[in-house]
N, C-alpha and C. Protein backbone atom coordinates (compact mmCIF):
# COMPACT_ATOMS: atom_id res chain seq x y z
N UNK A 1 -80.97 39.49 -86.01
CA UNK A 1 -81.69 39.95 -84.88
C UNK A 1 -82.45 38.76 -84.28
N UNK A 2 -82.42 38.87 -82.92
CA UNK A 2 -83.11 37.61 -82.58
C UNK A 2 -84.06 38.37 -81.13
N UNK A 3 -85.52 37.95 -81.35
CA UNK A 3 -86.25 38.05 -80.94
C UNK A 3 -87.10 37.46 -79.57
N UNK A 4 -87.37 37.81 -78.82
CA UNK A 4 -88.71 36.72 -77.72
C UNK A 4 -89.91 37.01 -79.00
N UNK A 5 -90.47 35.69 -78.82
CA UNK A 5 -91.81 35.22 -79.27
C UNK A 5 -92.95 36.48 -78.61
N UNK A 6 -93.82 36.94 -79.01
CA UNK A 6 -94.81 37.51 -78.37
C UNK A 6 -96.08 36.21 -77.73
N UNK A 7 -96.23 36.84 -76.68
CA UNK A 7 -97.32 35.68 -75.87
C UNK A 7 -98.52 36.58 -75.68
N UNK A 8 -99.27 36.28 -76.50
CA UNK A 8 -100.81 37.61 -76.67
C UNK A 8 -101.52 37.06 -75.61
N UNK A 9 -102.30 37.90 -75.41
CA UNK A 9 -103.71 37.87 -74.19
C UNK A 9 -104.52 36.07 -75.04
N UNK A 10 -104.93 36.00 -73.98
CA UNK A 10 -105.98 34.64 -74.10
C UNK A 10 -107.29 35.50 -75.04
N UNK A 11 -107.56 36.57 -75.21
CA UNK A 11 -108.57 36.98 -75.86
C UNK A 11 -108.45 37.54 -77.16
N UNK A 12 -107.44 37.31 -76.96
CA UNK A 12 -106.73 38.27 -78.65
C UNK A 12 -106.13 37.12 -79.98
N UNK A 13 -106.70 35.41 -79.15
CA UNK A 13 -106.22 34.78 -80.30
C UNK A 13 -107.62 33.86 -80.86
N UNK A 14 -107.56 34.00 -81.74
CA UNK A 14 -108.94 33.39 -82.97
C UNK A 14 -108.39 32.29 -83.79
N UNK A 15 -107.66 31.42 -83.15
CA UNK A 15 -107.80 30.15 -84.12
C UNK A 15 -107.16 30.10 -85.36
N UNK A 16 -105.95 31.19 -84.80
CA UNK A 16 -105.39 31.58 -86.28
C UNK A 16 -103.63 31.57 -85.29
N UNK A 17 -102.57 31.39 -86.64
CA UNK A 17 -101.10 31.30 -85.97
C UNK A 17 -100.68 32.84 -86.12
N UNK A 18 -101.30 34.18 -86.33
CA UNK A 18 -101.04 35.16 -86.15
C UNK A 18 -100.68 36.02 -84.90
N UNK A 19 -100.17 36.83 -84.79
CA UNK A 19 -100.23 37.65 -83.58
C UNK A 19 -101.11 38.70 -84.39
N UNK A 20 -102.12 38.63 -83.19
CA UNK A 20 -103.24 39.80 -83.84
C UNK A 20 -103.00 41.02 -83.04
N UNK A 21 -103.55 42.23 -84.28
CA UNK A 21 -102.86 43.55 -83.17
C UNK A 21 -103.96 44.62 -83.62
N UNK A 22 -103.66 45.81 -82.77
CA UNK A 22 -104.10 46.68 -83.03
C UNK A 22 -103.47 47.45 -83.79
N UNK A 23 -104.06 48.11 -85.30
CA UNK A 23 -103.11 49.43 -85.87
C UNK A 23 -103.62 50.35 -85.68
N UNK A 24 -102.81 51.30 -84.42
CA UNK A 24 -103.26 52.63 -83.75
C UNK A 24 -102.79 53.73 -84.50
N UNK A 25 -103.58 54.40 -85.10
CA UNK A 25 -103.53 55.51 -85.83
C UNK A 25 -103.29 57.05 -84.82
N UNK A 26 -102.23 57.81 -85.02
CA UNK A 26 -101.87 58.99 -84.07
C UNK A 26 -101.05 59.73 -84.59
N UNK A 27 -100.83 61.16 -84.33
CA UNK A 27 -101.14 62.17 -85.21
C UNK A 27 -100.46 63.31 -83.71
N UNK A 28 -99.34 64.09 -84.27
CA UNK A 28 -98.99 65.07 -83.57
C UNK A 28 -99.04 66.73 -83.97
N UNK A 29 -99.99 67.27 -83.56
CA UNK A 29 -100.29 68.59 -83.94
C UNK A 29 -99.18 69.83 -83.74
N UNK A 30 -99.16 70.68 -84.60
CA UNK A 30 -98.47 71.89 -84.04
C UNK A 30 -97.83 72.50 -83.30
N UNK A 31 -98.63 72.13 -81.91
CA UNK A 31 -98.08 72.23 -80.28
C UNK A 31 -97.56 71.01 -79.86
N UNK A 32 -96.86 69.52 -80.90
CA UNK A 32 -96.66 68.92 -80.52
C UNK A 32 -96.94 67.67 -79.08
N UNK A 33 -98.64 67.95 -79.48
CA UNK A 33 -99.79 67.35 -78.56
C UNK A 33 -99.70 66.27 -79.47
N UNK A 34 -100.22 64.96 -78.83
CA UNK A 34 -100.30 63.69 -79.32
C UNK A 34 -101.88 63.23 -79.47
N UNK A 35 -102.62 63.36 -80.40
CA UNK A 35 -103.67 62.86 -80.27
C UNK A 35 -104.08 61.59 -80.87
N UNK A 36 -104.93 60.87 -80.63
CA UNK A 36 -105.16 59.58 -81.55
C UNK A 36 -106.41 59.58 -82.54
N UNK A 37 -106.05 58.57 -83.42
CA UNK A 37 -107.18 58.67 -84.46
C UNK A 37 -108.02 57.15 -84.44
N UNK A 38 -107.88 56.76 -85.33
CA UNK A 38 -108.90 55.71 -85.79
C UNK A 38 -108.21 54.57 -85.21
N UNK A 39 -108.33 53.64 -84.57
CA UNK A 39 -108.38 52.37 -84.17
C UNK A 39 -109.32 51.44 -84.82
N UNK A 40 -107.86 49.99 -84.97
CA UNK A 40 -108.75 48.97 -86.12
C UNK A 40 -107.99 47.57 -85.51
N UNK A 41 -108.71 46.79 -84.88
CA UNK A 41 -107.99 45.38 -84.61
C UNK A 41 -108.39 44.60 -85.77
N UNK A 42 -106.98 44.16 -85.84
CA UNK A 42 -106.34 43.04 -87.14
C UNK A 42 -106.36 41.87 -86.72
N UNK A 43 -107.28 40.85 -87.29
CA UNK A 43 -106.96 39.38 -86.85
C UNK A 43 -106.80 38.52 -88.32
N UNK A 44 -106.33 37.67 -87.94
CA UNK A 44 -105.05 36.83 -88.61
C UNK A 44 -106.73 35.67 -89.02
N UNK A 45 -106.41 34.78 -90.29
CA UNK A 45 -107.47 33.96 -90.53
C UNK A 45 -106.68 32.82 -91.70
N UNK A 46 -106.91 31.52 -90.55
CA UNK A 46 -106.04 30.36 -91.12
C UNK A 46 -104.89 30.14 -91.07
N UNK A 47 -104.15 29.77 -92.02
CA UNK A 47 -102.37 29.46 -91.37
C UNK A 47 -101.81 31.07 -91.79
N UNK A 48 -102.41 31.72 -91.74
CA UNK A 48 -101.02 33.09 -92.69
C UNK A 48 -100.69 33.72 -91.11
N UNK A 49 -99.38 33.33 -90.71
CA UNK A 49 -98.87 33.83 -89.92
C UNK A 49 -98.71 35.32 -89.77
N UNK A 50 -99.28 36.23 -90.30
CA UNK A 50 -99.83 38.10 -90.68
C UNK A 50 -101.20 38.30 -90.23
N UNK A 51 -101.53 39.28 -89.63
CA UNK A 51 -102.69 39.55 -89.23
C UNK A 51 -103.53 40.70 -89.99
N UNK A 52 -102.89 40.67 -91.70
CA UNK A 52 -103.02 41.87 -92.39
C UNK A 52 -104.37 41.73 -93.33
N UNK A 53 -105.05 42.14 -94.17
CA UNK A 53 -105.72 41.70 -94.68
C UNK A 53 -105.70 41.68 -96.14
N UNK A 54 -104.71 42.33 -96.38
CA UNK A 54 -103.85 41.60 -97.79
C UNK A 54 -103.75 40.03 -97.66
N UNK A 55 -103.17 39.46 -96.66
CA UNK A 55 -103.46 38.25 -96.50
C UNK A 55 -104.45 37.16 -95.85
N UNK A 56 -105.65 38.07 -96.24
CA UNK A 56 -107.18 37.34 -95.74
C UNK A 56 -107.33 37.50 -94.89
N UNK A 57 -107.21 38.34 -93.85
CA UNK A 57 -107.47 39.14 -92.55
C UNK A 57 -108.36 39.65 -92.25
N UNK A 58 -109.21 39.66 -91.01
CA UNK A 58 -110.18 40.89 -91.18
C UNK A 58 -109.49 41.81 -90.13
N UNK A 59 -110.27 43.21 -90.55
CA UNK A 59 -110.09 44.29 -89.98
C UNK A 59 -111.52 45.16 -89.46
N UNK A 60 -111.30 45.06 -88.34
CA UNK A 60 -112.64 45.80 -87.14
C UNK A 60 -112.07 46.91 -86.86
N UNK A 61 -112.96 47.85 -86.64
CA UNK A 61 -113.00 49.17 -86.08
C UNK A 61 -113.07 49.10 -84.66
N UNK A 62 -112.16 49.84 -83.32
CA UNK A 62 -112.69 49.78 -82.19
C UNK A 62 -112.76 51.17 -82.08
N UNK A 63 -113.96 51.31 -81.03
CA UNK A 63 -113.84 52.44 -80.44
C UNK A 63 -113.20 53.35 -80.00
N UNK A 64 -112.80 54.29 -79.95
CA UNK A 64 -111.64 54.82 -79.29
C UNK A 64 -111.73 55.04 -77.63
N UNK A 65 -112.97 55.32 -77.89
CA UNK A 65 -113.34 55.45 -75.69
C UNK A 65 -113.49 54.15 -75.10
N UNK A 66 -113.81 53.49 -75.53
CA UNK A 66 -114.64 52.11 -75.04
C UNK A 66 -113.96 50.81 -75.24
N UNK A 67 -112.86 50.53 -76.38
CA UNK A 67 -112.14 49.60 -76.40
C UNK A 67 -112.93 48.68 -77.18
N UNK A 68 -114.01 48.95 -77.91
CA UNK A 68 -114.63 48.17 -78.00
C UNK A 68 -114.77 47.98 -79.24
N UNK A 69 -115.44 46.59 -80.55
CA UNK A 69 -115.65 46.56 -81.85
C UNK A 69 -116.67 47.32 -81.98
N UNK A 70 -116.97 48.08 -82.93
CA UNK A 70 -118.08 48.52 -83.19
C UNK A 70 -118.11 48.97 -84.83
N UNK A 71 -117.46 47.80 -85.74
CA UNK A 71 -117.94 47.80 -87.00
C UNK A 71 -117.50 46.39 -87.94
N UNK A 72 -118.18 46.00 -88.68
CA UNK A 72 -117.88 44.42 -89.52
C UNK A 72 -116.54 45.04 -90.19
N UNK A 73 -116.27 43.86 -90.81
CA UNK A 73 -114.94 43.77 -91.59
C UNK A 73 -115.46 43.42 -92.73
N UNK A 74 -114.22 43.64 -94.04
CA UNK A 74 -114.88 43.51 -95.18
C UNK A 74 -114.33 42.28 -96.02
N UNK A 75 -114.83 41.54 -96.95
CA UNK A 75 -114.22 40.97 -97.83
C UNK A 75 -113.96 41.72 -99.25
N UNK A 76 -112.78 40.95 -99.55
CA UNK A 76 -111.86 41.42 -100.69
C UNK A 76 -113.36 42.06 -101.94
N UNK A 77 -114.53 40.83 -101.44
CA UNK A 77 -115.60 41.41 -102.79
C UNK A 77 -116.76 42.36 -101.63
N UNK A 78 -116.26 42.98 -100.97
CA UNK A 78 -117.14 43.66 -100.34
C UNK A 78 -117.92 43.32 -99.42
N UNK A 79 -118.03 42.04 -99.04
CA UNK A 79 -119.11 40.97 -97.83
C UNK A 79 -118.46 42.15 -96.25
N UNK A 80 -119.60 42.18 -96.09
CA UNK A 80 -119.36 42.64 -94.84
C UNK A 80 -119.12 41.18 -93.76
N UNK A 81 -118.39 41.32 -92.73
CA UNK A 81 -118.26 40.33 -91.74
C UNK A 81 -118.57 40.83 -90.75
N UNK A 82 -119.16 40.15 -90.27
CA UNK A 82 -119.38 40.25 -88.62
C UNK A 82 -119.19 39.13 -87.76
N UNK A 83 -118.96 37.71 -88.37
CA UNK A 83 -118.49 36.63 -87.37
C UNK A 83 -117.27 36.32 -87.98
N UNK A 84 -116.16 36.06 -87.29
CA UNK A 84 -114.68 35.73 -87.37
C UNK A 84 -114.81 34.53 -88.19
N UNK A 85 -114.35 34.55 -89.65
CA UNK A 85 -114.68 33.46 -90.20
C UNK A 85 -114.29 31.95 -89.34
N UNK A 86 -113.36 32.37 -89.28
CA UNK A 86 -112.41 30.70 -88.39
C UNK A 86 -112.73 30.49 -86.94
N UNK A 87 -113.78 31.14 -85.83
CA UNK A 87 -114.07 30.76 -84.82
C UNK A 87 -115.34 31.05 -84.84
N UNK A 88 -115.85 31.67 -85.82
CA UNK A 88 -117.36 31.69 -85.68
C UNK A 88 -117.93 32.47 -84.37
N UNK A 89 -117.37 33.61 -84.01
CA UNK A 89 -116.96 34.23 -83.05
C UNK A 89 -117.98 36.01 -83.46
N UNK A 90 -118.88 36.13 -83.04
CA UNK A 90 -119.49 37.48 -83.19
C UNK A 90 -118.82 38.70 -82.91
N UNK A 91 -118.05 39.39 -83.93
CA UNK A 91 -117.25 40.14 -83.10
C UNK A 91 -117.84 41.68 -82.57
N UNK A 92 -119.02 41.84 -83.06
CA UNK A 92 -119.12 44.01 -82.53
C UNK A 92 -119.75 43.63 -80.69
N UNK A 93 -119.04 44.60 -80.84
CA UNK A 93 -118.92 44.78 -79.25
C UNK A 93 -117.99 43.94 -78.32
N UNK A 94 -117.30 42.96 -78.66
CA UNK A 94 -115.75 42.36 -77.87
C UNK A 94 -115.05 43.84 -77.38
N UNK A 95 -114.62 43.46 -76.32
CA UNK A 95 -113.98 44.33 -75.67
C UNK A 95 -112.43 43.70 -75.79
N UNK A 96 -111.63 44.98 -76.35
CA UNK A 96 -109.97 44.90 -76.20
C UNK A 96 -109.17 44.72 -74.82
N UNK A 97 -108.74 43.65 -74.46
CA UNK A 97 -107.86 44.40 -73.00
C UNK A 97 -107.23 45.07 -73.11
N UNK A 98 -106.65 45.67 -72.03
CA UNK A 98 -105.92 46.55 -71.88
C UNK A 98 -105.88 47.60 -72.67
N UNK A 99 -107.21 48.14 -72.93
CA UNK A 99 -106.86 49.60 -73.80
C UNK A 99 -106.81 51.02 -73.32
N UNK A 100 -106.59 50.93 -72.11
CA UNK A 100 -105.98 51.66 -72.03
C UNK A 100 -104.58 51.89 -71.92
N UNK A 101 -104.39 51.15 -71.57
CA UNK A 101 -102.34 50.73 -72.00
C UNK A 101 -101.91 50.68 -73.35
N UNK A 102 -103.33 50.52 -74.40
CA UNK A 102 -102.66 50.87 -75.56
C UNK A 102 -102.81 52.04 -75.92
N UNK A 103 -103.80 52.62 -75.47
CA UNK A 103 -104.01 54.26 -75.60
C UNK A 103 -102.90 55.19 -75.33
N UNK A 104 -102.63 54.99 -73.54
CA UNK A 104 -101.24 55.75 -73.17
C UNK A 104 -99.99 55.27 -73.95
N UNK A 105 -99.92 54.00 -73.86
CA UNK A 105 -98.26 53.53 -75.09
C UNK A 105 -98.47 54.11 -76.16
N UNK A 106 -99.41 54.08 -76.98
CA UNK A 106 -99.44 54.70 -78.24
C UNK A 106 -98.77 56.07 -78.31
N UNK A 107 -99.59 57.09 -77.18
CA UNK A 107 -99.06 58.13 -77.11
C UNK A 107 -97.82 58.61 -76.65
N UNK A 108 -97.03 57.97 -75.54
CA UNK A 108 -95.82 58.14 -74.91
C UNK A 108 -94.92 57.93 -75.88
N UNK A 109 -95.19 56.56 -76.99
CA UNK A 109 -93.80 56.31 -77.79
C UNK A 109 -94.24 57.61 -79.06
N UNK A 110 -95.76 58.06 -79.33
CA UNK A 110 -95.11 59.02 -80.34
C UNK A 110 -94.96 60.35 -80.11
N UNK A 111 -95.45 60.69 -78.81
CA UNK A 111 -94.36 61.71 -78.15
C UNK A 111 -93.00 61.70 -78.26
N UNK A 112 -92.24 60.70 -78.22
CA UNK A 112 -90.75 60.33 -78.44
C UNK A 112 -90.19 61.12 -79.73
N UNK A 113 -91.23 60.78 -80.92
CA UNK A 113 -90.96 60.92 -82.63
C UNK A 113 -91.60 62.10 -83.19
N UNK A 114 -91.26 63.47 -82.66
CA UNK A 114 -92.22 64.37 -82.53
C UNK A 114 -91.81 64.77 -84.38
N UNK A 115 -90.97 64.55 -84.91
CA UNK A 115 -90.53 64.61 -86.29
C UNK A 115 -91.62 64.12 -87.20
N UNK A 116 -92.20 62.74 -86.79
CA UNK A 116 -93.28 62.30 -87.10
C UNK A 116 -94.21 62.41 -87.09
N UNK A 117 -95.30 63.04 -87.77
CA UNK A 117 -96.41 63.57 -87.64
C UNK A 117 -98.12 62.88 -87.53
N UNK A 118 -97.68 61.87 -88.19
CA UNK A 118 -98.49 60.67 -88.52
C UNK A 118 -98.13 59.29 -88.38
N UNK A 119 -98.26 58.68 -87.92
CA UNK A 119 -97.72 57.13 -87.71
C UNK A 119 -98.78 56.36 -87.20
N UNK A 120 -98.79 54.91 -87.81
CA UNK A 120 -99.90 53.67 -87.77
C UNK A 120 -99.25 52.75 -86.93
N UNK A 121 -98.97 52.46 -85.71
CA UNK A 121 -98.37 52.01 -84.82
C UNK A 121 -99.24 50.43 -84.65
N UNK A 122 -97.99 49.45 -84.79
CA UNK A 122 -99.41 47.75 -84.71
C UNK A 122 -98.70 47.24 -83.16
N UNK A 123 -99.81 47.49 -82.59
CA UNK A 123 -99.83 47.03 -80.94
C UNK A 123 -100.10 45.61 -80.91
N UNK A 124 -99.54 44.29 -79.83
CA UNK A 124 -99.99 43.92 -79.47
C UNK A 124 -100.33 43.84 -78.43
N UNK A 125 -101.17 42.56 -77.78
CA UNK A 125 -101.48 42.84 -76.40
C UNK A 125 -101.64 42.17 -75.17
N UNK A 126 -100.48 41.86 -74.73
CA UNK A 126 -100.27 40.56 -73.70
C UNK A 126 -101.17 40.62 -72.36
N UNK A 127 -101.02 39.24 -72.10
CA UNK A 127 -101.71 39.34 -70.57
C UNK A 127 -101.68 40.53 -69.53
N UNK A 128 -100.29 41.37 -69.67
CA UNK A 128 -100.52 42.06 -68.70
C UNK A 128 -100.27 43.36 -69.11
N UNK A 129 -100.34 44.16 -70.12
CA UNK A 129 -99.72 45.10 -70.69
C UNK A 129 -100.00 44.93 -72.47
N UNK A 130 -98.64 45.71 -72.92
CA UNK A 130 -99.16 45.85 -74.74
C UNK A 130 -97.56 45.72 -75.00
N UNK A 131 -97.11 45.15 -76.15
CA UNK A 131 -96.04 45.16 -76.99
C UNK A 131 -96.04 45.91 -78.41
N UNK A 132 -95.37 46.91 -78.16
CA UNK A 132 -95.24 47.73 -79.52
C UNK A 132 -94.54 46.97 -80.43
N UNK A 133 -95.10 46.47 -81.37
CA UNK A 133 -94.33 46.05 -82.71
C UNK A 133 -93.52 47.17 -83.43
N UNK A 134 -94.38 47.89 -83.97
CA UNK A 134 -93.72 48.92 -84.72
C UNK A 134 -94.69 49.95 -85.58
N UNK A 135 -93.94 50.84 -85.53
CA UNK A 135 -94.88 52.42 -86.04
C UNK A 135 -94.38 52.39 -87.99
N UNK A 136 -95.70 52.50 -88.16
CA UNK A 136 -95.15 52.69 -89.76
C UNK A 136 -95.86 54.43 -90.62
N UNK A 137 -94.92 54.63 -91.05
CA UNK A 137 -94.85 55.58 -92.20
C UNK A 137 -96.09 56.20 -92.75
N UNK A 138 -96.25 54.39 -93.44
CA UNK A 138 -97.00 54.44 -94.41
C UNK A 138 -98.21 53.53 -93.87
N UNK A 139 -99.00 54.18 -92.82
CA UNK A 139 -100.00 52.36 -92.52
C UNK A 139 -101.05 51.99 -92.94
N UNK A 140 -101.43 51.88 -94.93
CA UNK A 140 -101.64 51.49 -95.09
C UNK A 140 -103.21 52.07 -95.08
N UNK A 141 -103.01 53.74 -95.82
CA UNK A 141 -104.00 54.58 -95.47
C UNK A 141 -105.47 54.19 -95.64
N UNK A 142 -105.62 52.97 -96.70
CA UNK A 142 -106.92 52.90 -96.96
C UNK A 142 -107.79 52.56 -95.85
N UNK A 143 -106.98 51.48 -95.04
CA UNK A 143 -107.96 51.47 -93.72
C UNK A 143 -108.63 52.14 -93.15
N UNK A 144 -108.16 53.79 -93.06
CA UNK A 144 -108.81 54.84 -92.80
C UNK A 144 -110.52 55.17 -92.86
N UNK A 145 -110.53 54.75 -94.05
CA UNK A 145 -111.82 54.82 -95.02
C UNK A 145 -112.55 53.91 -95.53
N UNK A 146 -111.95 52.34 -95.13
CA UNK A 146 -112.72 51.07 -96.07
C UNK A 146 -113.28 50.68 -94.67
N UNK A 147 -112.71 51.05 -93.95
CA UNK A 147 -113.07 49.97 -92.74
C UNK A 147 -113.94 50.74 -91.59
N UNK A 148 -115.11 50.78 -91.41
CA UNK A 148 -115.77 51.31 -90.06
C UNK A 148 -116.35 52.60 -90.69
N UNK A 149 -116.03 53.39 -89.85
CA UNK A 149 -116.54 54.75 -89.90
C UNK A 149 -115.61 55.44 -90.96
N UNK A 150 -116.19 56.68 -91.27
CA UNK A 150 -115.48 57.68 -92.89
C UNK A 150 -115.27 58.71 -92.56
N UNK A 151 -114.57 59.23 -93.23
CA UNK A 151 -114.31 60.88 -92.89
C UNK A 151 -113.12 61.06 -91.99
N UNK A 152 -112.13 60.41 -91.84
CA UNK A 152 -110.96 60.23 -91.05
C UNK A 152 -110.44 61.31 -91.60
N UNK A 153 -110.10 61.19 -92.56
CA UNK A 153 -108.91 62.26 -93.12
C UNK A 153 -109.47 63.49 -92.78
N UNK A 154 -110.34 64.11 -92.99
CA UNK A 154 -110.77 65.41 -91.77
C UNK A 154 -110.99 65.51 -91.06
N UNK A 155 -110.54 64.48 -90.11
CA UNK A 155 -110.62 64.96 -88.97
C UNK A 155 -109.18 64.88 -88.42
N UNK A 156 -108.06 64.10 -89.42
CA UNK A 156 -106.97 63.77 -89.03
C UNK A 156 -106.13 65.34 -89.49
N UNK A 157 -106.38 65.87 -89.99
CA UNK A 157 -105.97 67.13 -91.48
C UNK A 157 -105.98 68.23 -90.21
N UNK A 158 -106.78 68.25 -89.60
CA UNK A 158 -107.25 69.31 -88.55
C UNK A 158 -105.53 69.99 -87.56
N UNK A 159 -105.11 68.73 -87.06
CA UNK A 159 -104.06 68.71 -86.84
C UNK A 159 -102.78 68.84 -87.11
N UNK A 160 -102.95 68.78 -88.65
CA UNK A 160 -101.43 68.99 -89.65
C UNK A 160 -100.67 70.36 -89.85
């Protein structure tokens, strides 16, 4: 398979060789309504070409209305972060572009997968628009709960 390179927004890169993304959490109810859940931008830290935090990553909470950070990231021993280690960069309150283009994409492609009930979709987010990487299965539920705000899973359950 051969690919185009992704070319991210000028605001979405931190000094790191990652493509940093959003993993949009969304959830199709009963009536086959698409709603969204927890939003968490992933940035990449040092050479690890992954923006995961298995591989030293941090992970922020954004808002869901507002696009915006509004929680630290954690280290592997629990350190809360709040400045991007590698740009020294304050992150609560950065605003995402284009989120609303990731809001509606999120939802249009899992309208598509109505089989799918749950899916962790990692957005990125170019100058003029968003590039869907890919929807996963399994995304990696702990984020749910380590990162930002708690209580996801009831509010995600509501819908099942």
């Amino acid at each position: 398979m051969i690919e185009d390179c992704i070319a991210q927004h000028r605001d979405m890169i931190y000094g790191n060789t990652s493509v940093n993304t959003i993993r949009a959490h969304s959830v199709i109810d009963q009536n086959g309504e698409v709603h969204l859940s927890k939003m968490l931008f992933r940035v990449g830290v040092g050479d690890s070409v992954v923006d995961n935090y298995a591989h030293g990553g941090c992970v922020y909470e954004v808002q869901l209305e507002t696009g915006r950070i509004i929680s630290p990231s954690l280290k592997k021993d629990g350190t809360e972060v709040y400045i991007h280690p590698q740009t020294d960069i304050f992150m609560l309150g950065r605003k995402i572009p284009n989120w609303d283009k990731v809001c509606d994409g999120v939802k249009q492609a899992h309208a598509m997968l109505p089989g799918c009930r749950f899916i962790g979709w990692d957005v990125a987010i170019t100058e003029d628009g968003i590039e869907l990487i890919e929807g996963n299965h399994n995304p990696d539920y702990e984020l749910l709960e380590f990162f930002g705000s708690k209580g996801w899973w009831q509010k995600i359950k509501q819908y099942l």
